[in-house]
PDB file of N, CA and C in Angstrom:
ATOM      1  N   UNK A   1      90.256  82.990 117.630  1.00  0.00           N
ATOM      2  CA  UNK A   1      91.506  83.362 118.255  1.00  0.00           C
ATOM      3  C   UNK A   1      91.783  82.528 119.501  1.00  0.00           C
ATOM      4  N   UNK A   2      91.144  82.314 120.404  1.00  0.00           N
ATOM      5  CA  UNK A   2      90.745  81.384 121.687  1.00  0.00           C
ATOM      6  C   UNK A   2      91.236  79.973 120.947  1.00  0.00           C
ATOM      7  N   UNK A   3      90.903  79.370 119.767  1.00  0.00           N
ATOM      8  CA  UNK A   3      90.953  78.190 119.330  1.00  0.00           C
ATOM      9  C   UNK A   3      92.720  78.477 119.817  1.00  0.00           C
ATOM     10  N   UNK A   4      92.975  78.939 118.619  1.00  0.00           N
ATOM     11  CA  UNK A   4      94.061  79.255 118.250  1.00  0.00           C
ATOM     12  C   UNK A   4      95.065  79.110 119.838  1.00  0.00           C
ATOM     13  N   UNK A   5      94.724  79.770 120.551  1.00  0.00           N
ATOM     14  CA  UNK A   5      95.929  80.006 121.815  1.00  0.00           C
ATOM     15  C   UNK A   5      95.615  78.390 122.606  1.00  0.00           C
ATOM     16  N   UNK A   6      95.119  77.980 122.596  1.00  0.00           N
ATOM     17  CA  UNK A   6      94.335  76.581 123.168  1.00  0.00           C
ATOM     18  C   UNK A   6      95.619  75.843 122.406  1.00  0.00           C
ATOM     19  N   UNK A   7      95.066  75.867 121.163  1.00  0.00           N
ATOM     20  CA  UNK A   7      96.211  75.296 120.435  1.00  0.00           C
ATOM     21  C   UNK A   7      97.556  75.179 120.876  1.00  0.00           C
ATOM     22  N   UNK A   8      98.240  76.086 120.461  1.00  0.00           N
ATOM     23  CA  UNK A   8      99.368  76.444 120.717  1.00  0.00           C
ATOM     24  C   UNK A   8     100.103  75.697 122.289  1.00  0.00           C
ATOM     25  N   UNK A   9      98.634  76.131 123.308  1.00  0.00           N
ATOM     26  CA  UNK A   9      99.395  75.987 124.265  1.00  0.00           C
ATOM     27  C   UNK A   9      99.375  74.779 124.944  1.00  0.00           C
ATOM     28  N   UNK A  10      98.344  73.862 123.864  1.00  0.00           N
ATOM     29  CA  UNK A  10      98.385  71.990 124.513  1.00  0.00           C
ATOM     30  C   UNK A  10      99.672  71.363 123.319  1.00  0.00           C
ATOM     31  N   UNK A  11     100.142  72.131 122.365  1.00  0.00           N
ATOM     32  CA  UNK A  11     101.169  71.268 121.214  1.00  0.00           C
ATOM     33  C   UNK A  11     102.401  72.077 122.654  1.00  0.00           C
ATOM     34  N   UNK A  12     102.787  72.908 123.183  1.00  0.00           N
ATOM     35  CA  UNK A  12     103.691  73.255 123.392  1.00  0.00           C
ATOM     36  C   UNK A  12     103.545  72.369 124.777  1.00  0.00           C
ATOM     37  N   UNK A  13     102.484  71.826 125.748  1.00  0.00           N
ATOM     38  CA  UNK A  13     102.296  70.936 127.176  1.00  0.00           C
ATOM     39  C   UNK A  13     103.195  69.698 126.183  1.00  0.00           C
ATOM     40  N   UNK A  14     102.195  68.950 125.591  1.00  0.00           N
ATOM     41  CA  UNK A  14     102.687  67.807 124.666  1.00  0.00           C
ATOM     42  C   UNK A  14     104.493  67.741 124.563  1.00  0.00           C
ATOM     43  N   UNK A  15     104.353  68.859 123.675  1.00  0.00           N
ATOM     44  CA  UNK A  15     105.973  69.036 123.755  1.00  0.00           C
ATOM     45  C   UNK A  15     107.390  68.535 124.920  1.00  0.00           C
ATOM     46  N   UNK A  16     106.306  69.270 126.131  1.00  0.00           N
ATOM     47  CA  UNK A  16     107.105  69.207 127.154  1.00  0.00           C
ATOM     48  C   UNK A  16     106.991  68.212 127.421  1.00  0.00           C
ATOM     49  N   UNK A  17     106.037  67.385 127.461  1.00  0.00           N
ATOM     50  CA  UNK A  17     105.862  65.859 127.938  1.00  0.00           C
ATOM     51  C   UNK A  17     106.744  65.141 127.833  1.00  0.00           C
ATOM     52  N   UNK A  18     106.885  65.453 126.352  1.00  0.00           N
ATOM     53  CA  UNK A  18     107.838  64.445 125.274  1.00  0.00           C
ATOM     54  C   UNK A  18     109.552  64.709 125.543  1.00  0.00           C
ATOM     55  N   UNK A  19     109.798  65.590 126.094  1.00  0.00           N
ATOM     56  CA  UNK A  19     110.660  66.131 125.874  1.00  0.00           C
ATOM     57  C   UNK A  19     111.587  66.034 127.683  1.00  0.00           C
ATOM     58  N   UNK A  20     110.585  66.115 128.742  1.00  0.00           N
ATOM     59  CA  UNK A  20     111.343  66.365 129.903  1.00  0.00           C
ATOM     60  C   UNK A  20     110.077  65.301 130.731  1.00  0.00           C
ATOM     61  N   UNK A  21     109.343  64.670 129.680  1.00  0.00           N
ATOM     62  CA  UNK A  21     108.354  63.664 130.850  1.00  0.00           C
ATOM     63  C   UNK A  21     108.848  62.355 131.098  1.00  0.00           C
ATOM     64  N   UNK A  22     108.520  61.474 131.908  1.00  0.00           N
ATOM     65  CA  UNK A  22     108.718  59.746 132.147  1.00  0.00           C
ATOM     66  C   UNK A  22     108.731  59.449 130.325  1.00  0.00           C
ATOM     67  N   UNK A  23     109.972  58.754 130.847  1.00  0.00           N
ATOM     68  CA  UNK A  23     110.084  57.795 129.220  1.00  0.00           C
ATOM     69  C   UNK A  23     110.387  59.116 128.331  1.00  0.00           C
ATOM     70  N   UNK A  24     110.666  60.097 128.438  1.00  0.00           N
ATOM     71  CA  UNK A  24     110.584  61.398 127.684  1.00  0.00           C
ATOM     72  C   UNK A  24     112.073  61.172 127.047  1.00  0.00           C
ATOM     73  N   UNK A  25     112.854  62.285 125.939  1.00  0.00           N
ATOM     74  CA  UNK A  25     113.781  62.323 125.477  1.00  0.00           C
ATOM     75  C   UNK A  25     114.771  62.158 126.069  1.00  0.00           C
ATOM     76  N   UNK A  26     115.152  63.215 127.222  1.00  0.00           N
ATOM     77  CA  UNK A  26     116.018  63.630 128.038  1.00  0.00           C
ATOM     78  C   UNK A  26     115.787  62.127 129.140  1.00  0.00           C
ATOM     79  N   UNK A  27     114.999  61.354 129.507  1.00  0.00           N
ATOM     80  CA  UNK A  27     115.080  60.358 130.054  1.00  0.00           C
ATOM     81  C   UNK A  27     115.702  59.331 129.026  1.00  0.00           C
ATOM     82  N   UNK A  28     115.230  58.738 127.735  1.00  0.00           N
ATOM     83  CA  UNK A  28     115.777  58.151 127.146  1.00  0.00           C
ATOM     84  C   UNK A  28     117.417  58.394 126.853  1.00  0.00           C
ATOM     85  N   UNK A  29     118.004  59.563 126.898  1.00  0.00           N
ATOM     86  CA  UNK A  29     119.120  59.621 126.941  1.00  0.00           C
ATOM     87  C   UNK A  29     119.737  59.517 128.218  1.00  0.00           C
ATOM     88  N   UNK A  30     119.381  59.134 128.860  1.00  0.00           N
ATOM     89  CA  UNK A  30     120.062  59.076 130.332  1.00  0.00           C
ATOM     90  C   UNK A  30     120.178  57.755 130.348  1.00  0.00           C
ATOM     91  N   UNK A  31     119.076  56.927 130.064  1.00  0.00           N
ATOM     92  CA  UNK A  31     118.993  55.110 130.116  1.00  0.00           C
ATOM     93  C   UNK A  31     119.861  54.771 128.834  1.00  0.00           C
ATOM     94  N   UNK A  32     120.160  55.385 127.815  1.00  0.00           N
ATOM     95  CA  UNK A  32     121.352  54.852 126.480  1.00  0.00           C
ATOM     96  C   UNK A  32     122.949  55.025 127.645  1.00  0.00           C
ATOM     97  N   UNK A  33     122.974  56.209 128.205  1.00  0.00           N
ATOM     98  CA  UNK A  33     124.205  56.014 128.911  1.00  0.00           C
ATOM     99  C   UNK A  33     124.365  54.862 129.811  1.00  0.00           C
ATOM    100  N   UNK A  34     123.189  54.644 130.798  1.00  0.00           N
ATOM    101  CA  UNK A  34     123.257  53.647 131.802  1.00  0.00           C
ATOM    102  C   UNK A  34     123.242  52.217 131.230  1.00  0.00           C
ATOM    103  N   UNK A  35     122.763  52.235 129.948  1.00  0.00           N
ATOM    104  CA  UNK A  35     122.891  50.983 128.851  1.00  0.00           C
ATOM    105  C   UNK A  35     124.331  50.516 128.738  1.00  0.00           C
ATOM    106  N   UNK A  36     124.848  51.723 128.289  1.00  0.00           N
ATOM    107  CA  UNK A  36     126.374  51.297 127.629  1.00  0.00           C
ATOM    108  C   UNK A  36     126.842  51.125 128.547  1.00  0.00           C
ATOM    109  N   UNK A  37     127.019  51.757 129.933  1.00  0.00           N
ATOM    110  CA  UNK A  37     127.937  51.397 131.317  1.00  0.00           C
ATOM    111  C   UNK A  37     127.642  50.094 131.217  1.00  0.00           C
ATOM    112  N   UNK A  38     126.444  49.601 131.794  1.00  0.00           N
ATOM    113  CA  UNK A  38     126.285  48.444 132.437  1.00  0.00           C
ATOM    114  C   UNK A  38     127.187  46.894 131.173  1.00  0.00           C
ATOM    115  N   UNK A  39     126.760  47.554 129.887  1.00  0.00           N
ATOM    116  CA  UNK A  39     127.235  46.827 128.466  1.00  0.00           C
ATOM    117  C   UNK A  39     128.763  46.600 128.649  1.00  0.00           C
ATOM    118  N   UNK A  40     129.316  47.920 129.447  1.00  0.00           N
ATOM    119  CA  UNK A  40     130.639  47.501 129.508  1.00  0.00           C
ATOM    120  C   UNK A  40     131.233  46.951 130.804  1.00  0.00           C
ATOM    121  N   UNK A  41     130.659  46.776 131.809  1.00  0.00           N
ATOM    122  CA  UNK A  41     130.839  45.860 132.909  1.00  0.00           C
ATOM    123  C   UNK A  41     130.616  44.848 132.848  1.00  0.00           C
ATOM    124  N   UNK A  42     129.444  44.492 132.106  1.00  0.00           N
ATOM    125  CA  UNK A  42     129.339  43.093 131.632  1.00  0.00           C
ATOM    126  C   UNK A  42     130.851  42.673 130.659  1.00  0.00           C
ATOM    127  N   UNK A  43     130.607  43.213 129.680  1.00  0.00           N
ATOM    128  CA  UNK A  43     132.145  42.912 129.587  1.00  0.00           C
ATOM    129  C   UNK A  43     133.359  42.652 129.900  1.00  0.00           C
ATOM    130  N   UNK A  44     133.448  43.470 130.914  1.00  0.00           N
ATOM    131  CA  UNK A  44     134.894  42.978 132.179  1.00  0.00           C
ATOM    132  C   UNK A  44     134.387  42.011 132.987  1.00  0.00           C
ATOM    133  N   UNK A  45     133.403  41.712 133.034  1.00  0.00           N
ATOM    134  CA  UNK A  45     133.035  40.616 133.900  1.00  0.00           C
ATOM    135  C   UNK A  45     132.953  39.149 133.505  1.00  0.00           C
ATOM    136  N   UNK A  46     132.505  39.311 132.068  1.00  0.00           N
ATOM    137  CA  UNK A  46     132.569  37.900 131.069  1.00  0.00           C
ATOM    138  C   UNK A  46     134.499  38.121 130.868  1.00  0.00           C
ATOM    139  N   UNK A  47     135.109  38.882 130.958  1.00  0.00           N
ATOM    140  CA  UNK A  47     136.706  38.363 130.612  1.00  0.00           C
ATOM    141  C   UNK A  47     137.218  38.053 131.722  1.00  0.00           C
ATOM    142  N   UNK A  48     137.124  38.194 132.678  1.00  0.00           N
ATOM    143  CA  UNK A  48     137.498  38.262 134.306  1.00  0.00           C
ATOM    144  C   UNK A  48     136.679  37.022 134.323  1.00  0.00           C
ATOM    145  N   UNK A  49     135.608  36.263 133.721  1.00  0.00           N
ATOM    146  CA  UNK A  49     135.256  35.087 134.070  1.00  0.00           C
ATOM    147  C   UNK A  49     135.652  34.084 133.193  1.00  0.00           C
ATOM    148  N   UNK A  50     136.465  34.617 132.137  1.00  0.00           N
ATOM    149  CA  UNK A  50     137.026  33.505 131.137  1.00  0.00           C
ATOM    150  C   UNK A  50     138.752  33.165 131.226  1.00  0.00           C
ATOM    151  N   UNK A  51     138.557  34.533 132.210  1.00  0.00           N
ATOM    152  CA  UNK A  51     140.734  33.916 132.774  1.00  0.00           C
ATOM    153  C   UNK A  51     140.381  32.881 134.150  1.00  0.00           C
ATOM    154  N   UNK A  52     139.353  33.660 135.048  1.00  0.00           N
ATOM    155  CA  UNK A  52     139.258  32.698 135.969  1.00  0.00           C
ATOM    156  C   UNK A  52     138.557  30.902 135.734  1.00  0.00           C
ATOM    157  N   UNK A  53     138.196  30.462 134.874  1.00  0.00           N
ATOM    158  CA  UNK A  53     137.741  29.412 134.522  1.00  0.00           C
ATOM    159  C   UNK A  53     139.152  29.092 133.799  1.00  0.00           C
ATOM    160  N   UNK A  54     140.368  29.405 132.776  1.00  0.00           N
ATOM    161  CA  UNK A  54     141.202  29.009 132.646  1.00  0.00           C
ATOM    162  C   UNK A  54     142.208  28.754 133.910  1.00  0.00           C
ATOM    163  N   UNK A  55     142.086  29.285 135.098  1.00  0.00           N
ATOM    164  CA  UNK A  55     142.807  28.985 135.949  1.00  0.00           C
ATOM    165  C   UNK A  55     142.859  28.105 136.624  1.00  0.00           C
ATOM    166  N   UNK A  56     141.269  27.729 137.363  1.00  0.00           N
ATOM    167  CA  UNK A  56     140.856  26.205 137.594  1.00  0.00           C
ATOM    168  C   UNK A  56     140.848  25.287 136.728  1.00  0.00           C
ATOM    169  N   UNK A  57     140.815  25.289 135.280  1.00  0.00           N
ATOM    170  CA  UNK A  57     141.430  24.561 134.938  1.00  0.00           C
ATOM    171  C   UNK A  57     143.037  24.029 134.707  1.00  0.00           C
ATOM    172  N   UNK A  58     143.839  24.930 134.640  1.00  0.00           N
ATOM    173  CA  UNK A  58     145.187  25.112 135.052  1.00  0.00           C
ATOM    174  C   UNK A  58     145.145  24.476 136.571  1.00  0.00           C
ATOM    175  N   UNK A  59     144.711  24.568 137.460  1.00  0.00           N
ATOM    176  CA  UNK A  59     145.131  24.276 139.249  1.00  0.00           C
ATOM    177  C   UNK A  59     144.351  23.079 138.618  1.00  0.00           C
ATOM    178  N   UNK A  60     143.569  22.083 138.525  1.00  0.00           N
ATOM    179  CA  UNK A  60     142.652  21.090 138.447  1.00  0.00           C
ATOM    180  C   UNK A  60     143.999  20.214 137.662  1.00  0.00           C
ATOM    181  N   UNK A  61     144.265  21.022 135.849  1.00  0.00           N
ATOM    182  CA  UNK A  61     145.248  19.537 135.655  1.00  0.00           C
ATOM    183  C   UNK A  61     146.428  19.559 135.462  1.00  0.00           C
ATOM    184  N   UNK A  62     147.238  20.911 135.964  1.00  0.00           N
ATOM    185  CA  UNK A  62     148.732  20.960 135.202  1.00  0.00           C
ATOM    186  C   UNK A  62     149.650  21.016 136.631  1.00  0.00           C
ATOM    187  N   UNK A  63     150.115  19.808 136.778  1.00  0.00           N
ATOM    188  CA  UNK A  63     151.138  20.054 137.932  1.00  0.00           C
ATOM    189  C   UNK A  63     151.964  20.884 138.659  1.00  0.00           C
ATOM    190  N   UNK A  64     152.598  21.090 137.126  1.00  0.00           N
ATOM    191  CA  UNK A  64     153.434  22.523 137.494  1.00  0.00           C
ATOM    192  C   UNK A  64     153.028  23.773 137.441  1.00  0.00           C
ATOM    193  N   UNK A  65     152.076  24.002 137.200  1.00  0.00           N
ATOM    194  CA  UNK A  65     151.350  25.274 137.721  1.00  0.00           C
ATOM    195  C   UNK A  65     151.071  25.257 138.988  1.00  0.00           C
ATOM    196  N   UNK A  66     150.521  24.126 139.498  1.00  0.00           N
ATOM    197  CA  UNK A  66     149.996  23.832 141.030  1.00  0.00           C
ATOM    198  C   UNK A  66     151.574  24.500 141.662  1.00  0.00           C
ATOM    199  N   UNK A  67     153.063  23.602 141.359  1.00  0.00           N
ATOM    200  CA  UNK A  67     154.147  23.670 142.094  1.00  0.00           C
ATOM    201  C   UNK A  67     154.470  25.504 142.191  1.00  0.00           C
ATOM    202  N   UNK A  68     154.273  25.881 140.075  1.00  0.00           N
ATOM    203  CA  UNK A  68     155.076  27.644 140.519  1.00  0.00           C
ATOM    204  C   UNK A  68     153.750  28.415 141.636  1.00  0.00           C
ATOM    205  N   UNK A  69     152.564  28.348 141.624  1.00  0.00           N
ATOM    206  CA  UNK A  69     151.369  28.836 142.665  1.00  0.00           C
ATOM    207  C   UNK A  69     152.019  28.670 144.006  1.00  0.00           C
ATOM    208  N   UNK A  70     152.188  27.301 144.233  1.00  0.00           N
ATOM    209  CA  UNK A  70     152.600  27.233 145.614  1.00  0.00           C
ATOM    210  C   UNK A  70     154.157  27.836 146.220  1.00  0.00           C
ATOM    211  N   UNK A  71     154.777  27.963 144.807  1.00  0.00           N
ATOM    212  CA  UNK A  71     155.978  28.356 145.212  1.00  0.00           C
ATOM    213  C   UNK A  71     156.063  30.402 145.392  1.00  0.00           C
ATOM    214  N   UNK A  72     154.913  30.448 144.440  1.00  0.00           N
ATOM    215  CA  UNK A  72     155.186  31.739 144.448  1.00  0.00           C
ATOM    216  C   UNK A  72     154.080  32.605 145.773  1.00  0.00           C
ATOM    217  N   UNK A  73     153.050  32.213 145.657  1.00  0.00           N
ATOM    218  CA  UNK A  73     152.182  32.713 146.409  1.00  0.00           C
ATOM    219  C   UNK A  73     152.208  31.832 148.143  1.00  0.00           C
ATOM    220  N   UNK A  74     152.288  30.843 147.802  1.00  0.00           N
ATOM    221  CA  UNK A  74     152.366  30.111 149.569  1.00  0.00           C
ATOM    222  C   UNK A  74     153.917  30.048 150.228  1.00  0.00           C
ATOM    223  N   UNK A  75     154.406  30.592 149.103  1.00  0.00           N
ATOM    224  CA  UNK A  75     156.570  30.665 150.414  1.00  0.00           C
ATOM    225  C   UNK A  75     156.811  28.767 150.291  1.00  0.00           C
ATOM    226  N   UNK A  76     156.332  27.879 149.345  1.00  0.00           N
ATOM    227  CA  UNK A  76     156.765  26.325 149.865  1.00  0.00           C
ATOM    228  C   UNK A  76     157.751  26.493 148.961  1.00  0.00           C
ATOM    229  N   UNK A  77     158.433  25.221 149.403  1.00  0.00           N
ATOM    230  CA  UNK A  77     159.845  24.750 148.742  1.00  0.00           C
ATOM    231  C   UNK A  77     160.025  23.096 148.973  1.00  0.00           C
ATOM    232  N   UNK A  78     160.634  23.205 147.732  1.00  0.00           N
ATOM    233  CA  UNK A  78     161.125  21.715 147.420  1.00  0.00           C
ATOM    234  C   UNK A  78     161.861  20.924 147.802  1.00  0.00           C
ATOM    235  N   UNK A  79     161.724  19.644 148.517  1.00  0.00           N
ATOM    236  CA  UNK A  79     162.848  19.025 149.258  1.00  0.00           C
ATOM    237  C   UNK A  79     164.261  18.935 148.608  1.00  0.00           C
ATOM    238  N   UNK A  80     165.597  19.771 148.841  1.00  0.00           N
ATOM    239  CA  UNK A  80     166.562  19.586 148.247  1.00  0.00           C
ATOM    240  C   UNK A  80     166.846  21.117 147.588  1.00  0.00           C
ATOM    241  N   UNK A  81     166.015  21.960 148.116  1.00  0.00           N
ATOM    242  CA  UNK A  81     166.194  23.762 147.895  1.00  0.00           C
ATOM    243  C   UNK A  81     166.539  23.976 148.727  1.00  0.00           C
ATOM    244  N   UNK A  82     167.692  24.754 148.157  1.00  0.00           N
ATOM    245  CA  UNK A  82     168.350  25.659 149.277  1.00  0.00           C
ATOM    246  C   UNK A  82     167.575  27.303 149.619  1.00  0.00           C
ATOM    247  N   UNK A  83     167.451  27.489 150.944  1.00  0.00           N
ATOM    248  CA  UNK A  83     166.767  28.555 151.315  1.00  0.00           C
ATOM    249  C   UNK A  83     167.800  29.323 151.839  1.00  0.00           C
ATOM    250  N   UNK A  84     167.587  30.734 151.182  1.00  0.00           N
ATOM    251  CA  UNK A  84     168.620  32.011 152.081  1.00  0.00           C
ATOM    252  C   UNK A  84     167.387  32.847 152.513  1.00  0.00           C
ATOM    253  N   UNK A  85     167.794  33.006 154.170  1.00  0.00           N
ATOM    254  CA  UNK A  85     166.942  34.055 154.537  1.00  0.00           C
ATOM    255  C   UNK A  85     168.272  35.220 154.635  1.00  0.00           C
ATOM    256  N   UNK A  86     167.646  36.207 154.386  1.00  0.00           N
ATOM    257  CA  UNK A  86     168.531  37.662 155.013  1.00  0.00           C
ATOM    258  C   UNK A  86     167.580  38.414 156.118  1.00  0.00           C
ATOM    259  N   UNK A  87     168.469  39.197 156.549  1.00  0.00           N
ATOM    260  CA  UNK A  87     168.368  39.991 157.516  1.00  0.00           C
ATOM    261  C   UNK A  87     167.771  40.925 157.222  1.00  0.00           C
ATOM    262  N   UNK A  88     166.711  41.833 157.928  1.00  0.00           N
ATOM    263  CA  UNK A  88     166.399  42.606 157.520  1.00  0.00           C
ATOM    264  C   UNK A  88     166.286  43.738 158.375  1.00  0.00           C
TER     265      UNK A  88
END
């Protein structure tokens, strides 16, 4: 009978091991979530690095991209544009 409860009560330790210990179930499911996050930041990060490498290449060889950039983001203008300021 002694065997017996011995038993029982190192399959049910084991259990717990497996179940709520290091590397245990409930840990392995916590690292599949932190898997897929990180899986999907990497992702926005490889597309966010494949527009920005099209852009330097755009500013590096296309003129007129350089001109609408500067026109839109730096306020320049072209000799022979007419500028309206208003009032504000």
């Amino acid at each position: 009978m002694k065997i017996g409860r011995y038993l029982i009560a190192l399959v049910l330790f084991i259990g717990a091991l497996i179940t709520f210990g290091d590397r245990g179930l409930i840990d392995n499911y916590r690292m599949e979530g932190k898997l897929i996050s990180l899986k999907k930041g990497n992702h926005e990060i490889t597309l966010e690095n494949i527009a920005l490498k099209k852009n330097i290449t755009l500013l590096r060889d296309n003129l007129s991209y350089i001109e609408m950039v500067a026109r839109s983001e730096l306020g320049m203008v072209k000799k022979g544009d007419l500028v309206y300021r208003t009032a504000q």
